[in-house]
PDB file of N, CA and C in Angstrom:
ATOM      1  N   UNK A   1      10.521  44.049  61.339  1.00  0.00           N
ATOM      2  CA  UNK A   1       9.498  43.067  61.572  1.00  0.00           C
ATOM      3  C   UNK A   1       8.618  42.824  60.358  1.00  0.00           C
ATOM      4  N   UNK A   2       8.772  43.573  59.360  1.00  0.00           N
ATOM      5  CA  UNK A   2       8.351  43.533  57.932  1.00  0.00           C
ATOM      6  C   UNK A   2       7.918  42.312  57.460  1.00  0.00           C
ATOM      7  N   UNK A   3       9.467  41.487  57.944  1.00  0.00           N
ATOM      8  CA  UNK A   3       9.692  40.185  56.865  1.00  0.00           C
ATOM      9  C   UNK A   3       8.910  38.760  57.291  1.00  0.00           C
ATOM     10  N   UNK A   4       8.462  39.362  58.378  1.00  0.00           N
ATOM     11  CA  UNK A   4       7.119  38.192  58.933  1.00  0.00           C
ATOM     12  C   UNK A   4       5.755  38.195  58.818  1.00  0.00           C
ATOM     13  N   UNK A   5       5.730  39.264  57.996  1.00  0.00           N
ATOM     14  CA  UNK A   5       4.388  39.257  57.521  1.00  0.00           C
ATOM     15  C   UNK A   5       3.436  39.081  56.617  1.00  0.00           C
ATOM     16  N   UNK A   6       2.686  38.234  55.936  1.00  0.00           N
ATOM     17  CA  UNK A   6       2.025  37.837  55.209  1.00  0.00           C
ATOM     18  C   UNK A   6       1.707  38.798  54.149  1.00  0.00           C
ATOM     19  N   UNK A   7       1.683  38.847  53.229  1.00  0.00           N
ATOM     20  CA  UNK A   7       1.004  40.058  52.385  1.00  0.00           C
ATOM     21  C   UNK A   7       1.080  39.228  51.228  1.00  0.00           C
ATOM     22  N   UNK A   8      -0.148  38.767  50.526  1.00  0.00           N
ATOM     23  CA  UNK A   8      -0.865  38.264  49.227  1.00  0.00           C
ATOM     24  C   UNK A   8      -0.017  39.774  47.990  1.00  0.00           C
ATOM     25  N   UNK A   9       0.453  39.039  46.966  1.00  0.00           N
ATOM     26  CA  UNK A   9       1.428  39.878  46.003  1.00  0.00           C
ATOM     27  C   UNK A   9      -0.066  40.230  44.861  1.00  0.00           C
ATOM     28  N   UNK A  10       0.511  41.072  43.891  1.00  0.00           N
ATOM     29  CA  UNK A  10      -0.479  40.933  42.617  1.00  0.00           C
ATOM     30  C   UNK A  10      -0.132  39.952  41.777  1.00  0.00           C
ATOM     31  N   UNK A  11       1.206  38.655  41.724  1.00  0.00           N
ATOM     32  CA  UNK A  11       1.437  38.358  41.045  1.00  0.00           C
ATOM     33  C   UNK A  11       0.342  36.863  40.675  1.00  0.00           C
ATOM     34  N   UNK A  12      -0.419  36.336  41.722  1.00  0.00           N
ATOM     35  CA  UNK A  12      -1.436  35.328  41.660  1.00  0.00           C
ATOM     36  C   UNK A  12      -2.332  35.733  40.487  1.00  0.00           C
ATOM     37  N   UNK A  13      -2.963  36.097  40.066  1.00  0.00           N
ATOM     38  CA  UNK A  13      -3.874  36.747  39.083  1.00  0.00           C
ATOM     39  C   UNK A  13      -3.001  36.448  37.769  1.00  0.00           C
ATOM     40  N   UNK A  14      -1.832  37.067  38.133  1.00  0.00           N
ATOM     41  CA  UNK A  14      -1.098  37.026  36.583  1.00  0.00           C
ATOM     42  C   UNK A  14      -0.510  35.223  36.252  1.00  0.00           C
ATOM     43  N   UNK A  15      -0.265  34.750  37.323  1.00  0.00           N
ATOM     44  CA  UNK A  15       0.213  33.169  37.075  1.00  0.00           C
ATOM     45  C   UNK A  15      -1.257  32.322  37.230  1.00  0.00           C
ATOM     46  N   UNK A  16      -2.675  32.555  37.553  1.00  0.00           N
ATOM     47  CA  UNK A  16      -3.755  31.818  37.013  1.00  0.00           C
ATOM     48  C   UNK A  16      -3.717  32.520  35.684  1.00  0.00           C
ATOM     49  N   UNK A  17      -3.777  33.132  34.949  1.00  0.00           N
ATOM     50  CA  UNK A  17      -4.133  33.589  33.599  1.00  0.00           C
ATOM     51  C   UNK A  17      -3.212  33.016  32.605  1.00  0.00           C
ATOM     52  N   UNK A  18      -1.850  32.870  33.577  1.00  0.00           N
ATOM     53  CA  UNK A  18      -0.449  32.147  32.339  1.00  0.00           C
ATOM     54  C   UNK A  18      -1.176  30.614  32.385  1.00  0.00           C
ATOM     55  N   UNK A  19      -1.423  30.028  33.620  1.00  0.00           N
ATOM     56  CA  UNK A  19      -1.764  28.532  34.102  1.00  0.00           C
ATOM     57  C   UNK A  19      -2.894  28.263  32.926  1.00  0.00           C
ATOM     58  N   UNK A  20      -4.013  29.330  32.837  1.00  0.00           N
ATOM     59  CA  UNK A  20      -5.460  28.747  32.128  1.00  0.00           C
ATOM     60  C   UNK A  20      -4.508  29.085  30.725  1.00  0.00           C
ATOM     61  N   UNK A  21      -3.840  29.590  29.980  1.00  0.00           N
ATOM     62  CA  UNK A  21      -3.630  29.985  28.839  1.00  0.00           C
ATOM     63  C   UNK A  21      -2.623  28.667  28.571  1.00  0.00           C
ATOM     64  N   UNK A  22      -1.772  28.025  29.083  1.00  0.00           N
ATOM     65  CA  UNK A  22      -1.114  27.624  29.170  1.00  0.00           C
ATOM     66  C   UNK A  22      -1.977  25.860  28.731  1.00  0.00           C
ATOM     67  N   UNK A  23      -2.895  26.108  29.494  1.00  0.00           N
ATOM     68  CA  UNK A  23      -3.591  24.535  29.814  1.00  0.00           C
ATOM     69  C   UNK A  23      -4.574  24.693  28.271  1.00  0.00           C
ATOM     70  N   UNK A  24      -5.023  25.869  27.799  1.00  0.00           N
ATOM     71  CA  UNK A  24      -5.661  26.090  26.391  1.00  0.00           C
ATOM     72  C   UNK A  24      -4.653  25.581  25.261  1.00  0.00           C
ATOM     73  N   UNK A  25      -3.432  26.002  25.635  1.00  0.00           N
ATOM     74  CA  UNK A  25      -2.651  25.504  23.944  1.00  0.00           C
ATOM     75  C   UNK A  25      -2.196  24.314  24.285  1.00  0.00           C
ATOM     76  N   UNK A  26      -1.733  23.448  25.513  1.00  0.00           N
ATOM     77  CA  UNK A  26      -1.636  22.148  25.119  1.00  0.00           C
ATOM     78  C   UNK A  26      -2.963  21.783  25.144  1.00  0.00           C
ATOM     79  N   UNK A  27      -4.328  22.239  25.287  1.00  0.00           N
ATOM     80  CA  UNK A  27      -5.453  21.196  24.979  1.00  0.00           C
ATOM     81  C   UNK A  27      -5.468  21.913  23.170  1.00  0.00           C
ATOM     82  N   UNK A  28      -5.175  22.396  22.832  1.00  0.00           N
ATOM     83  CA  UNK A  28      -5.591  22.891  21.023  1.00  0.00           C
ATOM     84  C   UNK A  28      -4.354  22.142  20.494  1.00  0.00           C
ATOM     85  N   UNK A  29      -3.478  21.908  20.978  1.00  0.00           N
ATOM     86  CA  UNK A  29      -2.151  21.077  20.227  1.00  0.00           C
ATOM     87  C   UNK A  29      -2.778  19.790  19.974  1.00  0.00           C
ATOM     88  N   UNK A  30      -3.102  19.359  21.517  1.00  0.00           N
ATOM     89  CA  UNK A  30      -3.675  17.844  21.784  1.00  0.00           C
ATOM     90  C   UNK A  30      -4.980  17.545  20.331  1.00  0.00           C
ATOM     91  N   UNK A  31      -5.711  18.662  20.329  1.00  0.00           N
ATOM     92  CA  UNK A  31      -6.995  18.186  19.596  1.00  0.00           C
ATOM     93  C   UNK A  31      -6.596  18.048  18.091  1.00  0.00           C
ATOM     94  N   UNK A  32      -5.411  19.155  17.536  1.00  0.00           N
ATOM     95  CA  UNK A  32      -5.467  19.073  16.412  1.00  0.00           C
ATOM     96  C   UNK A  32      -4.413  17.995  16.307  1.00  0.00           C
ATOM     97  N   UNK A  33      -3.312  17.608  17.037  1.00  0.00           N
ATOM     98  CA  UNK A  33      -2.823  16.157  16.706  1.00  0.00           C
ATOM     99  C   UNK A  33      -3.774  14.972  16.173  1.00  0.00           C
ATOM    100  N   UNK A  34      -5.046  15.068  17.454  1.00  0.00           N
ATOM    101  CA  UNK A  34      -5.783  13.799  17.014  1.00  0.00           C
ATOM    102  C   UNK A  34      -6.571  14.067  15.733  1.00  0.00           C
ATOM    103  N   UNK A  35      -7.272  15.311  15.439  1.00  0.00           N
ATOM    104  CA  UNK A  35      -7.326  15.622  13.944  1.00  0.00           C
ATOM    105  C   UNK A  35      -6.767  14.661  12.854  1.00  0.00           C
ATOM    106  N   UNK A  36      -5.378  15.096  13.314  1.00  0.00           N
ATOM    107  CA  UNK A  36      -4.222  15.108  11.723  1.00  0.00           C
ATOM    108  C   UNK A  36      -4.291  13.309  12.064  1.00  0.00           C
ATOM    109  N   UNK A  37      -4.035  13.182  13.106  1.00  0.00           N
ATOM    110  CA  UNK A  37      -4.158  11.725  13.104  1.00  0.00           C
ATOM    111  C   UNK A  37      -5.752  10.877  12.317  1.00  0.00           C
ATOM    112  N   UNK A  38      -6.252  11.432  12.463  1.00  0.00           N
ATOM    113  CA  UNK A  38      -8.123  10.926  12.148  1.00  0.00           C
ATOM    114  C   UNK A  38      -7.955  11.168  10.395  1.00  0.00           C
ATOM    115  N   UNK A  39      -7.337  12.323   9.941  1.00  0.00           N
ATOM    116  CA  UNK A  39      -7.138  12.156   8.870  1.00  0.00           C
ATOM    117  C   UNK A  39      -6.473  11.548   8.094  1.00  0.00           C
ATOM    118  N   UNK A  40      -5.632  11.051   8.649  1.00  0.00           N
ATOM    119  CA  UNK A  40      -4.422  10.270   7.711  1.00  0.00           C
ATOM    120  C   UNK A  40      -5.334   8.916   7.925  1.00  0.00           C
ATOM    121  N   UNK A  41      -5.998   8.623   9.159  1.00  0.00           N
ATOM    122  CA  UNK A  41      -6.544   7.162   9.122  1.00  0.00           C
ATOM    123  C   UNK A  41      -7.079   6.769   7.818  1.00  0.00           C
ATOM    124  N   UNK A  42      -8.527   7.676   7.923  1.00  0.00           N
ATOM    125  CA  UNK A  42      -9.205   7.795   6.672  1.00  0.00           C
ATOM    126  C   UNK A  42      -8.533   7.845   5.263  1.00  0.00           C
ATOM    127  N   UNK A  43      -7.954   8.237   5.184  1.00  0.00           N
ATOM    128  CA  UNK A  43      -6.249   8.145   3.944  1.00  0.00           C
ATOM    129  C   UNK A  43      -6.331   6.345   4.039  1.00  0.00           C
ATOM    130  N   UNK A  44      -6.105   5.916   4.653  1.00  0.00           N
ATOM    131  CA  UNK A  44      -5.462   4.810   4.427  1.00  0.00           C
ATOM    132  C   UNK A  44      -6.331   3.721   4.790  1.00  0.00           C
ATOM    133  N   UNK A  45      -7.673   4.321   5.029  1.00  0.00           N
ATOM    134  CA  UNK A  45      -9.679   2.940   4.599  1.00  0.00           C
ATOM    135  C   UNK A  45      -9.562   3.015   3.498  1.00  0.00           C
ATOM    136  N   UNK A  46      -9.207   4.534   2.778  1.00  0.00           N
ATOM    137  CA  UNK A  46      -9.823   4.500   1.481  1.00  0.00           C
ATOM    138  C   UNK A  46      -8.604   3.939   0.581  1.00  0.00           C
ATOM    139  N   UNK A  47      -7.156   4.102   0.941  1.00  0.00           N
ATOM    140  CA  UNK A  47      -6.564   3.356  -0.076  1.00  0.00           C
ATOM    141  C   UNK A  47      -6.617   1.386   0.188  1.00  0.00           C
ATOM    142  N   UNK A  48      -6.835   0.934   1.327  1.00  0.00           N
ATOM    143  CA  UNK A  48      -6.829   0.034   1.549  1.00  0.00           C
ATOM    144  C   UNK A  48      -8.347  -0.526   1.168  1.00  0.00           C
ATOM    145  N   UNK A  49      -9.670   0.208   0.287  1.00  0.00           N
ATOM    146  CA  UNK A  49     -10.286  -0.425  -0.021  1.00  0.00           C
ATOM    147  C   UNK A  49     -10.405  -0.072  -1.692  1.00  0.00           C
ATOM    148  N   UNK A  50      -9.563   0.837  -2.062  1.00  0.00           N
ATOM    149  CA  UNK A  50      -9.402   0.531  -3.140  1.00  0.00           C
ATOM    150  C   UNK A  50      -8.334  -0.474  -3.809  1.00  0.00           C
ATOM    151  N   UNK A  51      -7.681  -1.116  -2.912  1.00  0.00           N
ATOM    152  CA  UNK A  51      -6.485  -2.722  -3.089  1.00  0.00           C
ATOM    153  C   UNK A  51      -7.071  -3.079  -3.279  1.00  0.00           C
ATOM    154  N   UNK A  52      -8.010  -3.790  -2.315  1.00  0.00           N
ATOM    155  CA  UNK A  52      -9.130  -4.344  -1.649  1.00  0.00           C
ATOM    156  C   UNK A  52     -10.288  -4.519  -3.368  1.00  0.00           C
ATOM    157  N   UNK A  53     -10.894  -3.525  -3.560  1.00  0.00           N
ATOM    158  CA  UNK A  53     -11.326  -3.688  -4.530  1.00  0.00           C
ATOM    159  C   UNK A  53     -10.887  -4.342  -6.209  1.00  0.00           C
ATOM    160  N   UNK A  54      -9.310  -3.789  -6.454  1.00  0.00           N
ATOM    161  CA  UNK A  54      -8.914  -3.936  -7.691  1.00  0.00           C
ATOM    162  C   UNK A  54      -8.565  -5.371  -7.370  1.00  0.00           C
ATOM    163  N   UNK A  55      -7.965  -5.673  -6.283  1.00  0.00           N
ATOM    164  CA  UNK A  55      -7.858  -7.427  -6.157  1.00  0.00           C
ATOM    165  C   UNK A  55      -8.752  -8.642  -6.441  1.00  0.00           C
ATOM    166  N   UNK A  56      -9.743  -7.963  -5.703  1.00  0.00           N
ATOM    167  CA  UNK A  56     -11.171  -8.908  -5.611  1.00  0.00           C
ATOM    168  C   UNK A  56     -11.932  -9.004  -7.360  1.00  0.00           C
ATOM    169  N   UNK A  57     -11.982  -7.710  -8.014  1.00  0.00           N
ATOM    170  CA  UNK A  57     -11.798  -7.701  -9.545  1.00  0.00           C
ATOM    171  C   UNK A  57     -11.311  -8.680  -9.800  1.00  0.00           C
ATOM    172  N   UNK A  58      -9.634  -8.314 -10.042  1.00  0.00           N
ATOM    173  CA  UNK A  58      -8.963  -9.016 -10.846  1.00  0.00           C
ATOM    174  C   UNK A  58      -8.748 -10.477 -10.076  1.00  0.00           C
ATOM    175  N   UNK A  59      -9.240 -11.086  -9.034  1.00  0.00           N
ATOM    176  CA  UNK A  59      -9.133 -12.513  -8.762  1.00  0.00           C
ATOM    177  C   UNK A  59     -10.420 -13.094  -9.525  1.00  0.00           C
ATOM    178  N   UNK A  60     -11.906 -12.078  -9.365  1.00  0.00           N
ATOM    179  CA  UNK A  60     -12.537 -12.942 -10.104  1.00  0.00           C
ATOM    180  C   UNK A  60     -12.833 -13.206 -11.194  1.00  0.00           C
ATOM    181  N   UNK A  61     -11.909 -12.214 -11.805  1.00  0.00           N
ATOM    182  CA  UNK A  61     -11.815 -12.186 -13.512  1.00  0.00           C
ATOM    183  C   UNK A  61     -10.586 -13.430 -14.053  1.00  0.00           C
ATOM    184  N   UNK A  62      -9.725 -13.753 -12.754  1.00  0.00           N
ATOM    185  CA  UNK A  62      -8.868 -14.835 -13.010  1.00  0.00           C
ATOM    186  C   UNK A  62      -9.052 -16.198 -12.882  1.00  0.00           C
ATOM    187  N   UNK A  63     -10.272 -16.089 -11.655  1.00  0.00           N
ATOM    188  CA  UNK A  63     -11.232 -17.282 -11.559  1.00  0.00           C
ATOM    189  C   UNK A  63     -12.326 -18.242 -12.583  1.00  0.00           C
ATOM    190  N   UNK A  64     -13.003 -17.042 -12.700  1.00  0.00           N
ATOM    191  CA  UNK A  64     -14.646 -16.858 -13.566  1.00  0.00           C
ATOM    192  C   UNK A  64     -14.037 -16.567 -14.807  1.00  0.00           C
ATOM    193  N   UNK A  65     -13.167 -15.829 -15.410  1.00  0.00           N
ATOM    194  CA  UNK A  65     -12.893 -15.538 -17.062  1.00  0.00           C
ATOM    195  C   UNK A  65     -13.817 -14.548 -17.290  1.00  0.00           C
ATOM    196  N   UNK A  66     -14.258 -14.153 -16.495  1.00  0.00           N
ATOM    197  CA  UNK A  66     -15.221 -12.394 -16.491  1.00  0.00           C
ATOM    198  C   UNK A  66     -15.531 -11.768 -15.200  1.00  0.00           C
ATOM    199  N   UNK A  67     -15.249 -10.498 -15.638  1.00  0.00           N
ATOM    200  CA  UNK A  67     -15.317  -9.077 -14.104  1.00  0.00           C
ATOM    201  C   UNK A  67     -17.026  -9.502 -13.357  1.00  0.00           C
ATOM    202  N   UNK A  68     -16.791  -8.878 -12.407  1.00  0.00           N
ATOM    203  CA  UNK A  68     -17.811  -8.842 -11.743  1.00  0.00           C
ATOM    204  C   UNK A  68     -19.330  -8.023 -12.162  1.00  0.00           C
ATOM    205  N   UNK A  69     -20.426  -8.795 -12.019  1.00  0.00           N
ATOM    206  CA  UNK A  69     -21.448  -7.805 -12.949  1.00  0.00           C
ATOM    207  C   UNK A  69     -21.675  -6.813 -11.843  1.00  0.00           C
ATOM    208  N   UNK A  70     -21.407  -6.800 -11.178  1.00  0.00           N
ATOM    209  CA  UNK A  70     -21.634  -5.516  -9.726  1.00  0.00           C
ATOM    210  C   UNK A  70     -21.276  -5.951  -8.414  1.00  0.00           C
ATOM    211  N   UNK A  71     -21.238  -4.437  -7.712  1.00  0.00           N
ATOM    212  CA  UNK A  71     -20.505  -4.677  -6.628  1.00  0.00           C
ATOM    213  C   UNK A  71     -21.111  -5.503  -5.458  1.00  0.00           C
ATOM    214  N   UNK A  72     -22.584  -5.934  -5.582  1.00  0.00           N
ATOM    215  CA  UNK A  72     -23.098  -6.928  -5.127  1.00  0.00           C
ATOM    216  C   UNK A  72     -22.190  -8.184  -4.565  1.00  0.00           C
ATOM    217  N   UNK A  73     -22.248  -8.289  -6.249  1.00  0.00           N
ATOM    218  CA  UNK A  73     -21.539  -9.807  -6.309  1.00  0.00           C
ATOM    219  C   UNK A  73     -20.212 -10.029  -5.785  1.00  0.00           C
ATOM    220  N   UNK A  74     -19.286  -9.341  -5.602  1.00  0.00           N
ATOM    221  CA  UNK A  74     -17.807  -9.137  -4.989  1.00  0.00           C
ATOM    222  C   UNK A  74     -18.574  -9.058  -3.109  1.00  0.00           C
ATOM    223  N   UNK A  75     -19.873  -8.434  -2.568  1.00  0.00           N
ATOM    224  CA  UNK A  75     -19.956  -8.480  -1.581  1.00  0.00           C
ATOM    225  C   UNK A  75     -20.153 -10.088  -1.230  1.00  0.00           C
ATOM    226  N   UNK A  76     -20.877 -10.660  -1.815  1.00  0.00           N
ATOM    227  CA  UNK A  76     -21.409 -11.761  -1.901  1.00  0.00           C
ATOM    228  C   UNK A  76     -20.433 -13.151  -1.679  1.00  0.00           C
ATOM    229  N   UNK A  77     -19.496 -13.193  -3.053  1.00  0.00           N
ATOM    230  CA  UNK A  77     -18.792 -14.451  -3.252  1.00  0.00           C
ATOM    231  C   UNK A  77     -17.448 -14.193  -3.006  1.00  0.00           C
ATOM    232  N   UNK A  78     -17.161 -12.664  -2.375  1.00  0.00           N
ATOM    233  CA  UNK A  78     -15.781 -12.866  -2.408  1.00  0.00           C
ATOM    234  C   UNK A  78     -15.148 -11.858  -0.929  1.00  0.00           C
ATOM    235  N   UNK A  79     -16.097 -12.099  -0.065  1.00  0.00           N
ATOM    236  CA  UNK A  79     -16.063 -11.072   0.944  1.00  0.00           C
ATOM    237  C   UNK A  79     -15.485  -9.625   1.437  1.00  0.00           C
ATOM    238  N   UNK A  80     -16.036  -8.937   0.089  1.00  0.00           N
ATOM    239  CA  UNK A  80     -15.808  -7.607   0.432  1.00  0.00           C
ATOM    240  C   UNK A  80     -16.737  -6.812   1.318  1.00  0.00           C
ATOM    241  N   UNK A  81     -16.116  -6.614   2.287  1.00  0.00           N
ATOM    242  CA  UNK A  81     -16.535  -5.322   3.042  1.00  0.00           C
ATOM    243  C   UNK A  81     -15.832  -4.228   3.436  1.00  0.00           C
ATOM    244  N   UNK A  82     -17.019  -3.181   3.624  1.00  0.00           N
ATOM    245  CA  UNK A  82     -15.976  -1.665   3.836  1.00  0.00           C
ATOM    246  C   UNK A  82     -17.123  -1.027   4.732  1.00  0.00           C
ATOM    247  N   UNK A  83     -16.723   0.381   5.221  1.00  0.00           N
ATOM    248  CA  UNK A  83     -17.582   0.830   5.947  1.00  0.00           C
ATOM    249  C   UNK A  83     -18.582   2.246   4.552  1.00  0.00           C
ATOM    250  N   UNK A  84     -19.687   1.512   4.645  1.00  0.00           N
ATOM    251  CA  UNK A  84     -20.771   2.392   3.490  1.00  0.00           C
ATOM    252  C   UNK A  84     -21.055   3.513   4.075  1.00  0.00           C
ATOM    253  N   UNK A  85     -21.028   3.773   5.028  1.00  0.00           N
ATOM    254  CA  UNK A  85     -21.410   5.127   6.173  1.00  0.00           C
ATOM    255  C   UNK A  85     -20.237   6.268   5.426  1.00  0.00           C
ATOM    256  N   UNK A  86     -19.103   5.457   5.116  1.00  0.00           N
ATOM    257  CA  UNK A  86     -18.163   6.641   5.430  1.00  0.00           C
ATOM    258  C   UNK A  86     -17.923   6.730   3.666  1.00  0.00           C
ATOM    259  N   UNK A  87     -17.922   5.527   3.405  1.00  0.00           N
ATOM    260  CA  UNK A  87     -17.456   5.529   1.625  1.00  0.00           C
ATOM    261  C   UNK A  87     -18.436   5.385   0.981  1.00  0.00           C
ATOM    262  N   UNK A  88     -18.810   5.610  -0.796  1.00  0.00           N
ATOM    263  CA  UNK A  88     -19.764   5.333  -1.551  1.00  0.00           C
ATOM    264  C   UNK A  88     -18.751   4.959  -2.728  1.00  0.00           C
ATOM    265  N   UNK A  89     -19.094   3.664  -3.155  1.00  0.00           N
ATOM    266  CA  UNK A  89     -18.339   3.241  -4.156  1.00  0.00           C
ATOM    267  C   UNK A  89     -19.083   2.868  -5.377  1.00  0.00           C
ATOM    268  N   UNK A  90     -18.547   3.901  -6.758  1.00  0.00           N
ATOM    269  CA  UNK A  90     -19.600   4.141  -7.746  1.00  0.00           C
ATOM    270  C   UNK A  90     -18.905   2.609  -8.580  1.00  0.00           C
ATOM    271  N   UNK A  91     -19.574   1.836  -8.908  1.00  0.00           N
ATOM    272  CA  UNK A  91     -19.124   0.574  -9.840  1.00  0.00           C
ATOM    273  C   UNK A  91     -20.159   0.257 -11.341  1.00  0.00           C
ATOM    274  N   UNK A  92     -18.766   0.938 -12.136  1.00  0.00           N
ATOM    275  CA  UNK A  92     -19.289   0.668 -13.988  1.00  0.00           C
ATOM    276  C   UNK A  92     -18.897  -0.416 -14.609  1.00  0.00           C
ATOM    277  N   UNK A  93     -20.192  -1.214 -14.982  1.00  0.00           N
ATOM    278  CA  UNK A  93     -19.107  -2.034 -15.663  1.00  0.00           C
ATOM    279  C   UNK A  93     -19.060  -1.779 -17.209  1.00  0.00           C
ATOM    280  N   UNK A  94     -18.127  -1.794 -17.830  1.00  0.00           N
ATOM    281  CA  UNK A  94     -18.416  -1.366 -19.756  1.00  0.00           C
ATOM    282  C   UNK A  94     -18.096  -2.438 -20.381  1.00  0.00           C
ATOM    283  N   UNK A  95     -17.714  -4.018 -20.348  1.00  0.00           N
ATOM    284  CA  UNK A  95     -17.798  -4.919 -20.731  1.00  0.00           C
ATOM    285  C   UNK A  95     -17.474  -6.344 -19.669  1.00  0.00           C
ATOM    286  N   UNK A  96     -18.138  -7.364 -20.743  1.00  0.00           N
ATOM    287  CA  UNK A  96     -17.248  -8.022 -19.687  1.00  0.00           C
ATOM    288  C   UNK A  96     -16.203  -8.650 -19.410  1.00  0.00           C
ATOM    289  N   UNK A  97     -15.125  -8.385 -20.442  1.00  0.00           N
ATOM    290  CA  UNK A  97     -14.146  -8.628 -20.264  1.00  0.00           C
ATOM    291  C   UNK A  97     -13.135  -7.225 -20.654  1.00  0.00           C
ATOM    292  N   UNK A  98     -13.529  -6.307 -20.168  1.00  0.00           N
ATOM    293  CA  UNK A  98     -13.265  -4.748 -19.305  1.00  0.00           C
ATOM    294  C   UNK A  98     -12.804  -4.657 -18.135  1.00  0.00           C
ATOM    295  N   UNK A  99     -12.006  -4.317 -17.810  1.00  0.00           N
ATOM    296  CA  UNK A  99     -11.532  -3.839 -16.371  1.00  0.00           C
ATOM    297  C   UNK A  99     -12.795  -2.774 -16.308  1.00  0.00           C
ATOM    298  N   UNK A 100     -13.902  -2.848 -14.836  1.00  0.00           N
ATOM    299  CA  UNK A 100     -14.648  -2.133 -14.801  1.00  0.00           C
ATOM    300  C   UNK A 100     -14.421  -0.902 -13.879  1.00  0.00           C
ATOM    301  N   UNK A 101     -14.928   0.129 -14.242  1.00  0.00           N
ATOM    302  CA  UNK A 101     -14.707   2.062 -13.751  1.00  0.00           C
ATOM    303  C   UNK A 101     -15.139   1.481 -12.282  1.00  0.00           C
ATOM    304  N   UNK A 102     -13.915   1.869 -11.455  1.00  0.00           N
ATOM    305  CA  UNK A 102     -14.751   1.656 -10.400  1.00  0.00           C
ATOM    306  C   UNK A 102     -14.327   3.630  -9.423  1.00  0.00           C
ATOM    307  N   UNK A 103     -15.035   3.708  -8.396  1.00  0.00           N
ATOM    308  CA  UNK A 103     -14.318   5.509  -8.124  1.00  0.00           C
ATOM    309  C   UNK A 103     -14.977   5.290  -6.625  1.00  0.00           C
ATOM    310  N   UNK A 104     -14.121   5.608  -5.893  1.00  0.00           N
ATOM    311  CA  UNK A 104     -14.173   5.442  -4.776  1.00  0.00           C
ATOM    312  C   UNK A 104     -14.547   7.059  -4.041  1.00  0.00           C
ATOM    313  N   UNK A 105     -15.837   7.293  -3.035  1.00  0.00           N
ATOM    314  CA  UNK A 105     -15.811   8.947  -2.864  1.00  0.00           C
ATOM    315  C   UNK A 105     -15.825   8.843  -0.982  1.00  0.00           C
ATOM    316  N   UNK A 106     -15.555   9.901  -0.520  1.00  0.00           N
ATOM    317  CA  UNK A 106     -15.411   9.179   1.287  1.00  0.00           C
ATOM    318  C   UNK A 106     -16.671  10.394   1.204  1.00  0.00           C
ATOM    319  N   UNK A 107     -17.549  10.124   1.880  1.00  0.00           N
ATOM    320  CA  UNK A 107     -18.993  10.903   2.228  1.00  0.00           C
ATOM    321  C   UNK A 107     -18.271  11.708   3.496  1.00  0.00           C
ATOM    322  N   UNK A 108     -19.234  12.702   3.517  1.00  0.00           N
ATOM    323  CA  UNK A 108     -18.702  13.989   4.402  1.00  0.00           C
ATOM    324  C   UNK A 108     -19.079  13.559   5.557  1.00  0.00           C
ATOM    325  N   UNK A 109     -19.189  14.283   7.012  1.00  0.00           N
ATOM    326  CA  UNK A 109     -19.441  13.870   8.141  1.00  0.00           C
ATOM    327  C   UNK A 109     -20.849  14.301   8.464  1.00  0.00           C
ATOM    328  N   UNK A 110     -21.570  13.182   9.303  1.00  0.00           N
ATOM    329  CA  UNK A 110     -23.133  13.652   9.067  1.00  0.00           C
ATOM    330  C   UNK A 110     -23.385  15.010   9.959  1.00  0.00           C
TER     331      UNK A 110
END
């Protein structure tokens, strides 16, 4: 009459502890995917505003017959925008008919 009787095992305890451990590494897989993903984004603001930049240069140096006197002026007449929060873009100019230093830096997270 054994085999009709209810009896709770020890093995519950051990399969919530596999279940919560289990539900921890796909949530740490999940987070650092979106990581690696967040990083490569940023990879590719900053190369897409340094195109972005050497284009807008060299169109208005092909336009005008001289570089831009600052990065003002490329915001201005030639619609560059980027996000300033995340990037700081140092702009030299050393002549004016110089390709001017330009250096692109991505600011840390606030």
């Amino acid at each position: 009459m054994a085999r009709f009787q209810y009896r709770k095992t020890a093995h519950t305890y051990r399969k919530f502890v596999l279940s919560v451990c289990a539900f921890a590494l796909i949530t740490g897989v999940f987070y650092q995917g979106v990581e690696s993903l967040s990083s490569s984004t940023q990879k590719r603001q900053k190369e897409s505003l340094e195109n972005a930049l050497i284009r807008n240069i060299t169109y208005c140096y092909a336009v005008e017959g001289a570089y831009p006197e600052n990065l003002d002026y490329l915001k201005e007449h030639y619609g560059l925008t980027y996000d300033e929060d995340r990037f700081f873009v140092d702009y030299q100019v050393i002549g004016a008919n110089i390709l001017p230093d330009v250096t692109i830096i991505e600011k840390g997270e606030p």
